[in-house]
N, C-alpha and C. Protein backbone atom coordinates (compact mmCIF):
# COMPACT_ATOMS: atom_id res chain seq x y z
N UNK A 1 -6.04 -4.96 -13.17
CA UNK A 1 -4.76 -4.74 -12.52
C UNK A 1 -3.89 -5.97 -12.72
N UNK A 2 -2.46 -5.69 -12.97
CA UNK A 2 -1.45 -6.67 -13.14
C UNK A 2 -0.62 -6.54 -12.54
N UNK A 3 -0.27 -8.20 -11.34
CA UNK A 3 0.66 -7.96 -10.33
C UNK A 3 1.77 -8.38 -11.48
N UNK A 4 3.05 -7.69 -11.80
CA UNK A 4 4.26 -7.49 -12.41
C UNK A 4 5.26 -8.22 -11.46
N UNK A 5 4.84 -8.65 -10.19
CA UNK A 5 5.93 -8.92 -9.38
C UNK A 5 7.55 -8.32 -9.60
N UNK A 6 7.42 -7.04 -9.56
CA UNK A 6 9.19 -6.23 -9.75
C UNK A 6 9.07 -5.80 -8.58
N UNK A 7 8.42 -6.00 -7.59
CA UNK A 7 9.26 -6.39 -6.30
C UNK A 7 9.76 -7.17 -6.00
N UNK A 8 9.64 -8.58 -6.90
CA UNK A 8 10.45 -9.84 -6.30
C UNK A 8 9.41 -10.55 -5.79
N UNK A 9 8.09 -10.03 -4.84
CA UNK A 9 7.32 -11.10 -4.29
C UNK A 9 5.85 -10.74 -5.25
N UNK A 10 5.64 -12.09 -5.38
CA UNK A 10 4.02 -12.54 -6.30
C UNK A 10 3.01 -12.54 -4.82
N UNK A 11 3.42 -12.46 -3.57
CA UNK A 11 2.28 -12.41 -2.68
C UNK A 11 2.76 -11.83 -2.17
N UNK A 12 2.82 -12.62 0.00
CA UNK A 12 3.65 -11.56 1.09
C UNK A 12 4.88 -11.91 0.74
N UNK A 13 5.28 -10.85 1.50
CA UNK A 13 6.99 -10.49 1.48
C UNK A 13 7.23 -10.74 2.78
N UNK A 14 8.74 -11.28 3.08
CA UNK A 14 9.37 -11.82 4.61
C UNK A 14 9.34 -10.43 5.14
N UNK A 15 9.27 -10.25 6.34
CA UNK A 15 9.30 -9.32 7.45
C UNK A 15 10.67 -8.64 6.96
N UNK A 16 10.86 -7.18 7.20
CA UNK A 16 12.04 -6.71 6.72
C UNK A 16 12.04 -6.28 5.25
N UNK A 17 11.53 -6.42 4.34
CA UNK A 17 12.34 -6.79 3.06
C UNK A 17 11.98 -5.41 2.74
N UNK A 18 11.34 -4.03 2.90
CA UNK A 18 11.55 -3.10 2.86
C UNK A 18 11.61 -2.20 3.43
N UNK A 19 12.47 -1.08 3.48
CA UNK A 19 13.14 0.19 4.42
C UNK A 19 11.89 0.07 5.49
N UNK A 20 12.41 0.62 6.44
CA UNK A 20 11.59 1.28 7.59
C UNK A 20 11.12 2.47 7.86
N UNK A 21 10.05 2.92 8.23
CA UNK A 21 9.46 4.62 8.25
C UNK A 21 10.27 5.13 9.22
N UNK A 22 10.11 6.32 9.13
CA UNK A 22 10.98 7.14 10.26
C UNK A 22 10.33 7.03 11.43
N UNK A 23 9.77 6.42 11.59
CA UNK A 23 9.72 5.69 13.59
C UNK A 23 10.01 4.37 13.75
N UNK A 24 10.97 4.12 12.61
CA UNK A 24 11.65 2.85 12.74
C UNK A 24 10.70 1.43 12.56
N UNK A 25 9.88 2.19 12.27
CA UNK A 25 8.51 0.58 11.39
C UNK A 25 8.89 -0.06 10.68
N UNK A 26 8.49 -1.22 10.37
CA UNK A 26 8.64 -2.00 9.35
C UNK A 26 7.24 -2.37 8.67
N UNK A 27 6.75 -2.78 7.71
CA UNK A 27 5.36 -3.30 6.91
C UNK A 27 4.13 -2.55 7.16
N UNK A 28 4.58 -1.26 7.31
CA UNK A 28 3.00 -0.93 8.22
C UNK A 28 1.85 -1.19 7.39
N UNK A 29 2.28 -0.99 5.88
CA UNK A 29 1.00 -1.16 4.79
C UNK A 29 1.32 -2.34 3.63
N UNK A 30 0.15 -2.70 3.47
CA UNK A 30 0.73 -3.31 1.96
C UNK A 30 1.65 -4.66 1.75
N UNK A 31 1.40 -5.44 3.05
CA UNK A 31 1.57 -6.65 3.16
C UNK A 31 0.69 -7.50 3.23
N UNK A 32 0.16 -7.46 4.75
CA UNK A 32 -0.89 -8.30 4.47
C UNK A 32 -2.16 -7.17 5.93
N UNK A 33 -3.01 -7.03 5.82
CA UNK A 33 -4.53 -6.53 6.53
C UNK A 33 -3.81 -7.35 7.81
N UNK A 34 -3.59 -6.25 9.26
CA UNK A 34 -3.06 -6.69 10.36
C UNK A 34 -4.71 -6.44 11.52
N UNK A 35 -4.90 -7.85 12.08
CA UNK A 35 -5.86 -7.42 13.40
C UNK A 35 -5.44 -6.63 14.26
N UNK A 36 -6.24 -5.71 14.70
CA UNK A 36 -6.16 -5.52 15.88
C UNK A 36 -6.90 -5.79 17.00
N UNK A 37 -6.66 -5.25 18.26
CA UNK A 37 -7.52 -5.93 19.52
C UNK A 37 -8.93 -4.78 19.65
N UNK A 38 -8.89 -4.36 18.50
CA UNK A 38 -10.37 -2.65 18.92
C UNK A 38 -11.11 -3.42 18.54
N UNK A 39 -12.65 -3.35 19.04
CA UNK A 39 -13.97 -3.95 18.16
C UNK A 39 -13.96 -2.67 17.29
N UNK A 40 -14.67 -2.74 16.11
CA UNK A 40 -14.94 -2.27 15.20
C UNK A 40 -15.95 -1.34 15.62
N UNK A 41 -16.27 -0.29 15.31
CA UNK A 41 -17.59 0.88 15.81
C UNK A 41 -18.04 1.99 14.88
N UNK A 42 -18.70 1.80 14.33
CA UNK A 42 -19.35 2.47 13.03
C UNK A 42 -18.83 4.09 13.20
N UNK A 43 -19.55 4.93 14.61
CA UNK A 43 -19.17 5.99 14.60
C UNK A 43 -18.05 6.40 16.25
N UNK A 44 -17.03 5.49 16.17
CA UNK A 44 -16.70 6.17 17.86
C UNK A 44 -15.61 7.08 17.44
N UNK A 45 -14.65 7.11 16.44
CA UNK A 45 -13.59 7.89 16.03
C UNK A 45 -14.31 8.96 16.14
N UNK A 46 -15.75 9.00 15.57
CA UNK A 46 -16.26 10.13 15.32
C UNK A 46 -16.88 10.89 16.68
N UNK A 47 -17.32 10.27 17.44
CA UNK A 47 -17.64 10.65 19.09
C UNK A 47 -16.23 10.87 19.68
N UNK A 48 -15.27 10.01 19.22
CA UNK A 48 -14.23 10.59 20.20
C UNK A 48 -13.67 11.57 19.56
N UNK A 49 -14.02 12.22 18.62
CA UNK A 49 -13.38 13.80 18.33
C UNK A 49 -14.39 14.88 18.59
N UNK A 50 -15.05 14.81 18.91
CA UNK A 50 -16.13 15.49 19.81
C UNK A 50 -15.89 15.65 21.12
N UNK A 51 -14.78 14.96 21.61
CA UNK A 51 -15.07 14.81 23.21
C UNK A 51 -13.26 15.12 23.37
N UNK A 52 -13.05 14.61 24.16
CA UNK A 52 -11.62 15.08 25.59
C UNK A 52 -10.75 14.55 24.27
N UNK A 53 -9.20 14.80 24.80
CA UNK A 53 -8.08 14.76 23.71
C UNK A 53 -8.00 13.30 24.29
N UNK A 54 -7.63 12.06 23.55
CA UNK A 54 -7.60 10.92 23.95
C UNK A 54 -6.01 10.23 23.21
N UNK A 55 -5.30 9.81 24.30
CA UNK A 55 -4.00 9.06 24.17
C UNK A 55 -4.17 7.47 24.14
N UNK A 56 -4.11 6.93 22.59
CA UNK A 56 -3.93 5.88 22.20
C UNK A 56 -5.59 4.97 23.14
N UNK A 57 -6.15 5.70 21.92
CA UNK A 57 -7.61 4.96 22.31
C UNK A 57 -8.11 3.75 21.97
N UNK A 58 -8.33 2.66 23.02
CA UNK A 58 -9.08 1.60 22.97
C UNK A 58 -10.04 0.95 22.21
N UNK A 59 -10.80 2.19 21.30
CA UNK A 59 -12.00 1.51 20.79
C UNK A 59 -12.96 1.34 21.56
N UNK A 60 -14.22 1.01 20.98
CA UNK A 60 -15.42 0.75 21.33
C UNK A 60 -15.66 -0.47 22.81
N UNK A 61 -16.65 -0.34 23.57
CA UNK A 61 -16.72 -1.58 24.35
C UNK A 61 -16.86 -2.97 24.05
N UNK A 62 -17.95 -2.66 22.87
CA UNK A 62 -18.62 -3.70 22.17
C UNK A 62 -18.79 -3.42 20.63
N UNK A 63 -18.85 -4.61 19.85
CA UNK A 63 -18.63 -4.45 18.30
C UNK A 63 -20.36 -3.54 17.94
N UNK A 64 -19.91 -2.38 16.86
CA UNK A 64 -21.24 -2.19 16.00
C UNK A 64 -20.96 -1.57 14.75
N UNK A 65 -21.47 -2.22 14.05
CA UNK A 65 -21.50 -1.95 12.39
C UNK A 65 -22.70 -1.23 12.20
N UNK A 66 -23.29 -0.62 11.36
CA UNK A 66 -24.48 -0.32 11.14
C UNK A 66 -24.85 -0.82 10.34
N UNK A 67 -24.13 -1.29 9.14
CA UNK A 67 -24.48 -2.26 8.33
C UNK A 67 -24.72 -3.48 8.18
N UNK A 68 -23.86 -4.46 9.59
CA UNK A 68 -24.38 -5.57 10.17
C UNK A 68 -24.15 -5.67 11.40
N UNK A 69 -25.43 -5.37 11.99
CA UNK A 69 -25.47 -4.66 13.58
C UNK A 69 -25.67 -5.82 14.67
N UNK A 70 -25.32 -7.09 13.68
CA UNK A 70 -25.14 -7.91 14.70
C UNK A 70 -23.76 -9.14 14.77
N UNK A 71 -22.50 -8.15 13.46
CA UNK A 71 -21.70 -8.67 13.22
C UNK A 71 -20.76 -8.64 14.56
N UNK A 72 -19.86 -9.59 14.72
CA UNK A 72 -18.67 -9.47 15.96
C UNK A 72 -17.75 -8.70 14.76
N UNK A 73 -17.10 -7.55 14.78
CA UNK A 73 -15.97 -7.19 14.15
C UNK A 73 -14.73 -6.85 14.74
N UNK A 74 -13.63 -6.97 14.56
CA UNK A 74 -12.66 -6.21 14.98
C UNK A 74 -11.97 -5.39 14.01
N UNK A 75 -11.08 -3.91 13.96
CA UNK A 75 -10.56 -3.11 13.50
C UNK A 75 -9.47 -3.69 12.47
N UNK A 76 -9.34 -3.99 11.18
CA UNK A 76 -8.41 -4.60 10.64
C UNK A 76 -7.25 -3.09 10.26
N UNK A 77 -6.04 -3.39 10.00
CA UNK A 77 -5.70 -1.63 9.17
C UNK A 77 -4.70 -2.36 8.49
N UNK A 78 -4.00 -1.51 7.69
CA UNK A 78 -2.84 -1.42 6.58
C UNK A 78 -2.74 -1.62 5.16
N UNK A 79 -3.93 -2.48 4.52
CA UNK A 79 -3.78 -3.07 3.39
C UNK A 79 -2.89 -4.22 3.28
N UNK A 80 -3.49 -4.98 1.95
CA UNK A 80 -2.54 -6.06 2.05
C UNK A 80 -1.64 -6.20 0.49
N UNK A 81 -1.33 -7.17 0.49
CA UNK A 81 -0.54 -7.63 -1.10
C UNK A 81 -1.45 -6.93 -2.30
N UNK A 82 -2.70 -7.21 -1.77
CA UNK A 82 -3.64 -7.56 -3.39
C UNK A 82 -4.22 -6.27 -3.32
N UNK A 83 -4.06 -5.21 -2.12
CA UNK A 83 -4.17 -3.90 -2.65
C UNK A 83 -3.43 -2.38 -3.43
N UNK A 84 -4.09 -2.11 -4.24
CA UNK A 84 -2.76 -1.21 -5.38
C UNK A 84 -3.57 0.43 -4.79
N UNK A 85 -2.76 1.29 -4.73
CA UNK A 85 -3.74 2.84 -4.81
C UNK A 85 -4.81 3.35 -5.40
N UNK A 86 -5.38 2.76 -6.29
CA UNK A 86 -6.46 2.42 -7.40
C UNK A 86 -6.90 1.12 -7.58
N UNK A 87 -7.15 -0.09 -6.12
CA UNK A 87 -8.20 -0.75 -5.95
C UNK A 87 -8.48 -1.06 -4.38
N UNK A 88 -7.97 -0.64 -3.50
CA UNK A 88 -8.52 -0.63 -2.24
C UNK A 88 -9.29 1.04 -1.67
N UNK A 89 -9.87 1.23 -1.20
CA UNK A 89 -10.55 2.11 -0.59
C UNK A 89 -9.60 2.43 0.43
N UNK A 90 -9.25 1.77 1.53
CA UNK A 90 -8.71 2.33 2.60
C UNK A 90 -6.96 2.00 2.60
N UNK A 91 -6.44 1.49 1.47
CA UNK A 91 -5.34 1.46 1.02
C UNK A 91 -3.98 2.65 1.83
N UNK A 92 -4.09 2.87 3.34
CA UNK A 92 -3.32 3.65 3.74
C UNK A 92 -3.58 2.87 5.56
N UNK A 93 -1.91 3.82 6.28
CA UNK A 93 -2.04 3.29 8.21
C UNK A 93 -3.23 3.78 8.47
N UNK A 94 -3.64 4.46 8.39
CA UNK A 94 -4.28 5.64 9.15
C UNK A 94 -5.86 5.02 8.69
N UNK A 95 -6.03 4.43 8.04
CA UNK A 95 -7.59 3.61 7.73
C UNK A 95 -8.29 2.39 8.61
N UNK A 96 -9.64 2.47 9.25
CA UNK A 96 -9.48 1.21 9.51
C UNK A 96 -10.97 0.67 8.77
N UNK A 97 -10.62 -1.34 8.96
CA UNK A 97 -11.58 -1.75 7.96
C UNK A 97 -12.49 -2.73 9.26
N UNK A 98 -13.62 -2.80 8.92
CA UNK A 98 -14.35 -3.88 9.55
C UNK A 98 -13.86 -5.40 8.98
N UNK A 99 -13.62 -6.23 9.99
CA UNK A 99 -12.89 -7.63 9.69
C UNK A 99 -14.08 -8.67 11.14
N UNK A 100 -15.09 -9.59 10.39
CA UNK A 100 -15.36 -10.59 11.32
C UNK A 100 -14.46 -11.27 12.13
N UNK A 101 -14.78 -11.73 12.93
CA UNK A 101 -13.64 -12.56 14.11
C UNK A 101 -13.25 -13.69 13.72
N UNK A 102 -14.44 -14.28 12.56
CA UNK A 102 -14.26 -15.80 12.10
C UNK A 102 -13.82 -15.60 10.78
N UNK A 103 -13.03 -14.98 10.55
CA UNK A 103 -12.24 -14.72 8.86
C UNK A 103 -11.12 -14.86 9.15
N UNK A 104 -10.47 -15.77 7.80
CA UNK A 104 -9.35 -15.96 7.96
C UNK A 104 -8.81 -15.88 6.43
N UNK A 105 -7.90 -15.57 5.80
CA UNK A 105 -7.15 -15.60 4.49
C UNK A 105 -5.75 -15.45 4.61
N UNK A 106 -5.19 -15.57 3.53
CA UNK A 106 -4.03 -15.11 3.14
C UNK A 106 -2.96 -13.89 3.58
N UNK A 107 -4.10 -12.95 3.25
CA UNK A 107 -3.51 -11.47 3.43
C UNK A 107 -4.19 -11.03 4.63
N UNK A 108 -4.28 -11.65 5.20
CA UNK A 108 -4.59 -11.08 6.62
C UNK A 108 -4.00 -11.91 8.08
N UNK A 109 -3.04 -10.67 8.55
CA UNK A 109 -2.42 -11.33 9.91
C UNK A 109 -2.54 -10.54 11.01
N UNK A 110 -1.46 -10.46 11.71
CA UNK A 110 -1.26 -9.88 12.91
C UNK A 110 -0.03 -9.48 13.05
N UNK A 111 0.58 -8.27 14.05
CA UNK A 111 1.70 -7.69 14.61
C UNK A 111 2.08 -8.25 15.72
N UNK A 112 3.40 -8.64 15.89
CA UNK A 112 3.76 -9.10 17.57
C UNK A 112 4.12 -7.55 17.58
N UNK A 113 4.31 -7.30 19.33
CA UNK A 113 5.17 -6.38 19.79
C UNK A 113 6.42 -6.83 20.43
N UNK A 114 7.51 -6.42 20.49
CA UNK A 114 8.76 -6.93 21.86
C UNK A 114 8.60 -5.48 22.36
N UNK A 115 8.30 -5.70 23.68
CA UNK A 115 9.31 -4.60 24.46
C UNK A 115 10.52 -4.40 24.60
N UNK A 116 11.27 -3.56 24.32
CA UNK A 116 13.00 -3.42 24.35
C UNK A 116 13.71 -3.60 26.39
């Protein structure tokens, strides 16, 4: 893969620098891998669609991977710079990735909120 930079940016891009989704978002994907506050949980998406209709769910109590079942994780989502549609796996909002608590890089940040 060859970053072409004909967007203008060779990494992240300043907040803003492209249109907003129709709920008025900005960066949701494809900047940089945003934390969130969910622990990570191998199968709870999957228990919680089994169970009651749930409004803007919390996540797990406690972190579990099955693959490292004694990792601390939290829920990373969006993709970042260095992912293209044909080299990330979860390359979309709606994905989430296992991210240790003690990782830190480049392409990976965080969202403020303002309340209006």
């Amino acid at each position: 893969m060859n970053n072409t930079v004909s967007d203008g940016f060779e990494r992240r891009a300043p907040v803003k620098s492209y249109p907003k989704n129709a709920f008025g978002l900005y960066d949701m994907a494809g900047n940089v891998w945003e934390w969130t506050n969910d622990w990570y949980g191998t199968y709870y998406y999957q228990k919680l669609a089994s169970s009651e209709i749930s409004k803007n769910p919390k996540g797990p109590q406690k972190p579990f991977n099955e693959h490292l079942p004694m990792a601390q994780e939290k829920v990373i989502k969006g993709g970042s710079f260095l992912c293209s549609d044909t080299y990330c796996a979860s390359y979309r909002i709606s994905a989430r990735m296992a991210n240790s608590t003690d990782s830190a890089s480049e392409h990976l940040g965080f969202r403020t909120v303002k309340r209006p």
